[in-house]
C-alpha atoms as a PDB file:
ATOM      1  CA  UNK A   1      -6.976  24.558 -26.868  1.00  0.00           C
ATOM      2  CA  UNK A   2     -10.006  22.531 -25.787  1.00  0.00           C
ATOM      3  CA  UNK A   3     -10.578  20.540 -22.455  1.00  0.00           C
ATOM      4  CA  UNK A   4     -10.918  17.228 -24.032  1.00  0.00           C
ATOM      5  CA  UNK A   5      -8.624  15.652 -26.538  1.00  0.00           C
ATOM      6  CA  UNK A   6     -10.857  13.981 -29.308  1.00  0.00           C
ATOM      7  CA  UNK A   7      -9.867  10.357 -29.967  1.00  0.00           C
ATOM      8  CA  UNK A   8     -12.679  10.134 -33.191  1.00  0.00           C
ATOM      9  CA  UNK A   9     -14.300   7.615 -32.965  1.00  0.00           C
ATOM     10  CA  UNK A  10     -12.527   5.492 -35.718  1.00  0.00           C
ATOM     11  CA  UNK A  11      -9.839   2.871 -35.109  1.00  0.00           C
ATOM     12  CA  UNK A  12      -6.721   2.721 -32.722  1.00  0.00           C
ATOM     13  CA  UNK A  13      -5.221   4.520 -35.047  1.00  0.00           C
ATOM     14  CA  UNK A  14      -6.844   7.020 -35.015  1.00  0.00           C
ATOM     15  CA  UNK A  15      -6.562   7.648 -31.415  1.00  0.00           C
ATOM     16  CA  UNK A  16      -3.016   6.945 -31.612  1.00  0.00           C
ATOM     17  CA  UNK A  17      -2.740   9.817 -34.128  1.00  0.00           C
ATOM     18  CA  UNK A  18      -4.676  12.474 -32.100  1.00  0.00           C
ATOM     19  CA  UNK A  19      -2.836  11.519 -29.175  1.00  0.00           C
ATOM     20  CA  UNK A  20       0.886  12.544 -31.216  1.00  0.00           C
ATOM     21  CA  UNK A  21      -0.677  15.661 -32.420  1.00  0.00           C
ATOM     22  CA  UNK A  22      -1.959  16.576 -28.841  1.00  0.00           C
ATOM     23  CA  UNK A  23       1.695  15.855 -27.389  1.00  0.00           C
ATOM     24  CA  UNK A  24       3.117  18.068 -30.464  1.00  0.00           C
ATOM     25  CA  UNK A  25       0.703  21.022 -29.120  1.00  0.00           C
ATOM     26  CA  UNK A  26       1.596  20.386 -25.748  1.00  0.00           C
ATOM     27  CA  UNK A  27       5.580  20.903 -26.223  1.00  0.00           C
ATOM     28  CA  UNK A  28       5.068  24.634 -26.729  1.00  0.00           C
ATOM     29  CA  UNK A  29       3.941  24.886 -23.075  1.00  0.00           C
ATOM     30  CA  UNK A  30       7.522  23.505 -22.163  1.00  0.00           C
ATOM     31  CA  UNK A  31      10.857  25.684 -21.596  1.00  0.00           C
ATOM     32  CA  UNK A  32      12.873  26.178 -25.094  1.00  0.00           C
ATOM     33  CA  UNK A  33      16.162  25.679 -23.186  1.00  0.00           C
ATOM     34  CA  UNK A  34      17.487  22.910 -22.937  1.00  0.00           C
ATOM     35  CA  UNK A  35      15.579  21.811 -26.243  1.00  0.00           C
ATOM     36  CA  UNK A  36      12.904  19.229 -26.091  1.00  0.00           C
ATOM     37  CA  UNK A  37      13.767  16.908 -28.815  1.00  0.00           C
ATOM     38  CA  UNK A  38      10.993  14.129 -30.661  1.00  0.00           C
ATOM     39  CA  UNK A  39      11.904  10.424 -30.357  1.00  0.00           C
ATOM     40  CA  UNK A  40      10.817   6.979 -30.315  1.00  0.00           C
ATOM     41  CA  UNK A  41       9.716   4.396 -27.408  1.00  0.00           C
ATOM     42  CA  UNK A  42       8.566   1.276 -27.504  1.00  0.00           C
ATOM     43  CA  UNK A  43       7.249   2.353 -30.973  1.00  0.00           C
ATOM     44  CA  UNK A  44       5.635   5.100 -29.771  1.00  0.00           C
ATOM     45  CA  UNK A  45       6.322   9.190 -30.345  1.00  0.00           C
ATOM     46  CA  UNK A  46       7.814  10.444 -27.681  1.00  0.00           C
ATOM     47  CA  UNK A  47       9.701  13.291 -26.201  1.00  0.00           C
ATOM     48  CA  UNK A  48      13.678  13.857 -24.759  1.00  0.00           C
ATOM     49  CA  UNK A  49      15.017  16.364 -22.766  1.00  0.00           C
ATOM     50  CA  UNK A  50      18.984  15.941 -22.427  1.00  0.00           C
ATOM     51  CA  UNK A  51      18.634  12.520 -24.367  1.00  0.00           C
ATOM     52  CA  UNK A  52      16.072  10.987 -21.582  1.00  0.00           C
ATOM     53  CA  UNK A  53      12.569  10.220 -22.706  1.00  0.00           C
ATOM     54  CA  UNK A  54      10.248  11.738 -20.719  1.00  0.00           C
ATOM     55  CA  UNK A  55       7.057  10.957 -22.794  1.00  0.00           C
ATOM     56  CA  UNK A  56       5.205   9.123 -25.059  1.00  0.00           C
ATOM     57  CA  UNK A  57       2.050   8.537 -26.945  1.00  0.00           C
ATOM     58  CA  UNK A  58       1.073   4.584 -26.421  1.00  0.00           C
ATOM     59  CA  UNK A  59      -0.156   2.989 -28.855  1.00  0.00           C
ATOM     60  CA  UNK A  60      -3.984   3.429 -27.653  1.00  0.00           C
ATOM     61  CA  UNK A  61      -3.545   7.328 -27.852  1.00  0.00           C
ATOM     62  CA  UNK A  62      -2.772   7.514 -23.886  1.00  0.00           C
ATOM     63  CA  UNK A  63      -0.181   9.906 -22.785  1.00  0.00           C
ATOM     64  CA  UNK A  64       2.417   8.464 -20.940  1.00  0.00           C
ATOM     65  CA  UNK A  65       4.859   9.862 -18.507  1.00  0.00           C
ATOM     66  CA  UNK A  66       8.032   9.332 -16.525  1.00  0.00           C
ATOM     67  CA  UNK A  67       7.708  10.306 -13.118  1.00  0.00           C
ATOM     68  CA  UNK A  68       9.786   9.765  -9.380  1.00  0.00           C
ATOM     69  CA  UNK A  69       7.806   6.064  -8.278  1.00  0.00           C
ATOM     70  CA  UNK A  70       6.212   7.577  -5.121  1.00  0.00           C
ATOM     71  CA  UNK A  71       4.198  10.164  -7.287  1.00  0.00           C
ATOM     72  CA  UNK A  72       3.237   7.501  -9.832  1.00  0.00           C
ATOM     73  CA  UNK A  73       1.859   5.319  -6.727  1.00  0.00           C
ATOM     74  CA  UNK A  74      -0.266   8.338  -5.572  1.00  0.00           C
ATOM     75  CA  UNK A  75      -1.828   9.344  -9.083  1.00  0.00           C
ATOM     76  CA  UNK A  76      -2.382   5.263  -8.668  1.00  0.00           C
ATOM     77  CA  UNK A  77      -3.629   5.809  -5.916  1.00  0.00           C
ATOM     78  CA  UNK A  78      -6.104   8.348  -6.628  1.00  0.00           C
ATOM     79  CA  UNK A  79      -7.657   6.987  -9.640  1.00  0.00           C
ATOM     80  CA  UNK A  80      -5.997  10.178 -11.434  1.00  0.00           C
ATOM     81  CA  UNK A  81      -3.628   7.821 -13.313  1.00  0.00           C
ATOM     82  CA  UNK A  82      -2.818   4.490 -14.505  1.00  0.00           C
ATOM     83  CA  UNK A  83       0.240   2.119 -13.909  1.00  0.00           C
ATOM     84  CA  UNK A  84       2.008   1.150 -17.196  1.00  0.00           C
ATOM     85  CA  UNK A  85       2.482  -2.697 -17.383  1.00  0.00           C
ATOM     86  CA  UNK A  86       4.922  -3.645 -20.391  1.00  0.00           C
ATOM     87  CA  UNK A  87       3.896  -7.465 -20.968  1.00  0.00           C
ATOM     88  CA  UNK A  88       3.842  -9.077 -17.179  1.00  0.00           C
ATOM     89  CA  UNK A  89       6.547  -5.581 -16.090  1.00  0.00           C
ATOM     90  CA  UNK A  90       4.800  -2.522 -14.243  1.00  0.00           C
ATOM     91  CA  UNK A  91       6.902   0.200 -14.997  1.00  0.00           C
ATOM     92  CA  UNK A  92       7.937   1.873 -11.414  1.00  0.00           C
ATOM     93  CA  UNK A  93       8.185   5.231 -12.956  1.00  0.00           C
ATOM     94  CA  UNK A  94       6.265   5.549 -15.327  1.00  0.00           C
ATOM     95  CA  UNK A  95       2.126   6.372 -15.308  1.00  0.00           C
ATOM     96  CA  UNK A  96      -0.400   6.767 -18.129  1.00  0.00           C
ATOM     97  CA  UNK A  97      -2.751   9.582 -18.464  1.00  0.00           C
ATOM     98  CA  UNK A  98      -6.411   8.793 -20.768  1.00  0.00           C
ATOM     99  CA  UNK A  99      -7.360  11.718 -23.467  1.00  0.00           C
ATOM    100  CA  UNK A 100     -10.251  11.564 -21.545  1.00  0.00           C
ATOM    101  CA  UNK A 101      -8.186  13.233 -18.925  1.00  0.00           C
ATOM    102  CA  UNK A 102      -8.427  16.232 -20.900  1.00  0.00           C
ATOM    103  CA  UNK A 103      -5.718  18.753 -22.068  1.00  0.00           C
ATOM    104  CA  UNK A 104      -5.411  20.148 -18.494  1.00  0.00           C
ATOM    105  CA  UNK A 105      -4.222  17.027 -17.316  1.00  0.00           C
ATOM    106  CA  UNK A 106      -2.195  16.607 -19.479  1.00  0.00           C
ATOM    107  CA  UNK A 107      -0.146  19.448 -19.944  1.00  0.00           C
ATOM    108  CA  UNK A 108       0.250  19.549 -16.260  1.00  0.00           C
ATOM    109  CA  UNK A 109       1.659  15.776 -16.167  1.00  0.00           C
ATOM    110  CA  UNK A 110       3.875  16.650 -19.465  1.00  0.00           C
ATOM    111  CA  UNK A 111       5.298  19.490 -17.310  1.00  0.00           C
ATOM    112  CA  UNK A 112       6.113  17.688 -14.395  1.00  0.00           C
ATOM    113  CA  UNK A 113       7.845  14.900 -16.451  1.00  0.00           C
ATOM    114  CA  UNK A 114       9.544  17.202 -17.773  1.00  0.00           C
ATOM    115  CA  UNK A 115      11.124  18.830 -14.596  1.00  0.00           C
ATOM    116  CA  UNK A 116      11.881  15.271 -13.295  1.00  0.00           C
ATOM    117  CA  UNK A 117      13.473  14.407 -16.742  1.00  0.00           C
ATOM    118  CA  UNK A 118      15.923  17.654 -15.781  1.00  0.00           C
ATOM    119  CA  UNK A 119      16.533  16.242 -12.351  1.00  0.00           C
ATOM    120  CA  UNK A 120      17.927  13.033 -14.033  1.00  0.00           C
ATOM    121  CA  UNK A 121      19.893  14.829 -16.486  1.00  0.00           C
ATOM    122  CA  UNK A 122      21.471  17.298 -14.057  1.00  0.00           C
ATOM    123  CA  UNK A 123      25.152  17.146 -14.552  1.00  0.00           C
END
């Protein structure tokens, strides 16, 4: 897989579209058991573990992940993330990732939501 995720250059859309098929790479990397399953959030594609969204492509092509709120305000923090605001709303636990981030970064911040989205779920 390559280091950057290309965007194109085109429209949104376009973006948008790379973005999904970069997430739809990026589930392989996870643990078959329990199933990751393919969803929708806030009309973007996303991913569930256990029934709990744990990521989604926004609608600019970001990747964007549900994590515990202190580690969202240190990738804040350090300028490796991005808070999510949902109209006037920042979303505690939740932190957006750039395809300029790269694949790296991404597959690393896919796995950790992931293994927080297990936490919730545990019965």
């Amino acid at each position: 897989m390559a280091d950057s995720i290309d965007l194109g250059g085109g429209a949104p859309a376009d973006g948008y579209a790379a973005g999904v098929a970069a997430l739809h790479d990026l589930v392989s990397e996870l643990p078959p058991r329990p199933p990751v399953t393919q969803g929708r959030m806030f009309n973007g594609d996303g991913l569930r573990v256990r029934g709990r969204m744990f990521a989604f492509i926004g609608r600019n092509g970001d990747l964007v992940v549900k994590l515990p709120e202190p580690r969202v305000r240190q990738l804040v923090d350090q300028n490796t993330g991005a808070a999510v605001v949902m109209g006037t709303r920042t979303m505690r636990e939740w932190v957006r990732f750039p395809a300029e981030a790269g694949v790296g970064r991404w597959s690393e911040a896919l796995e950790e939501a992931h293994g927080f989205a297990l936490t919730l779920t545990a019965s």
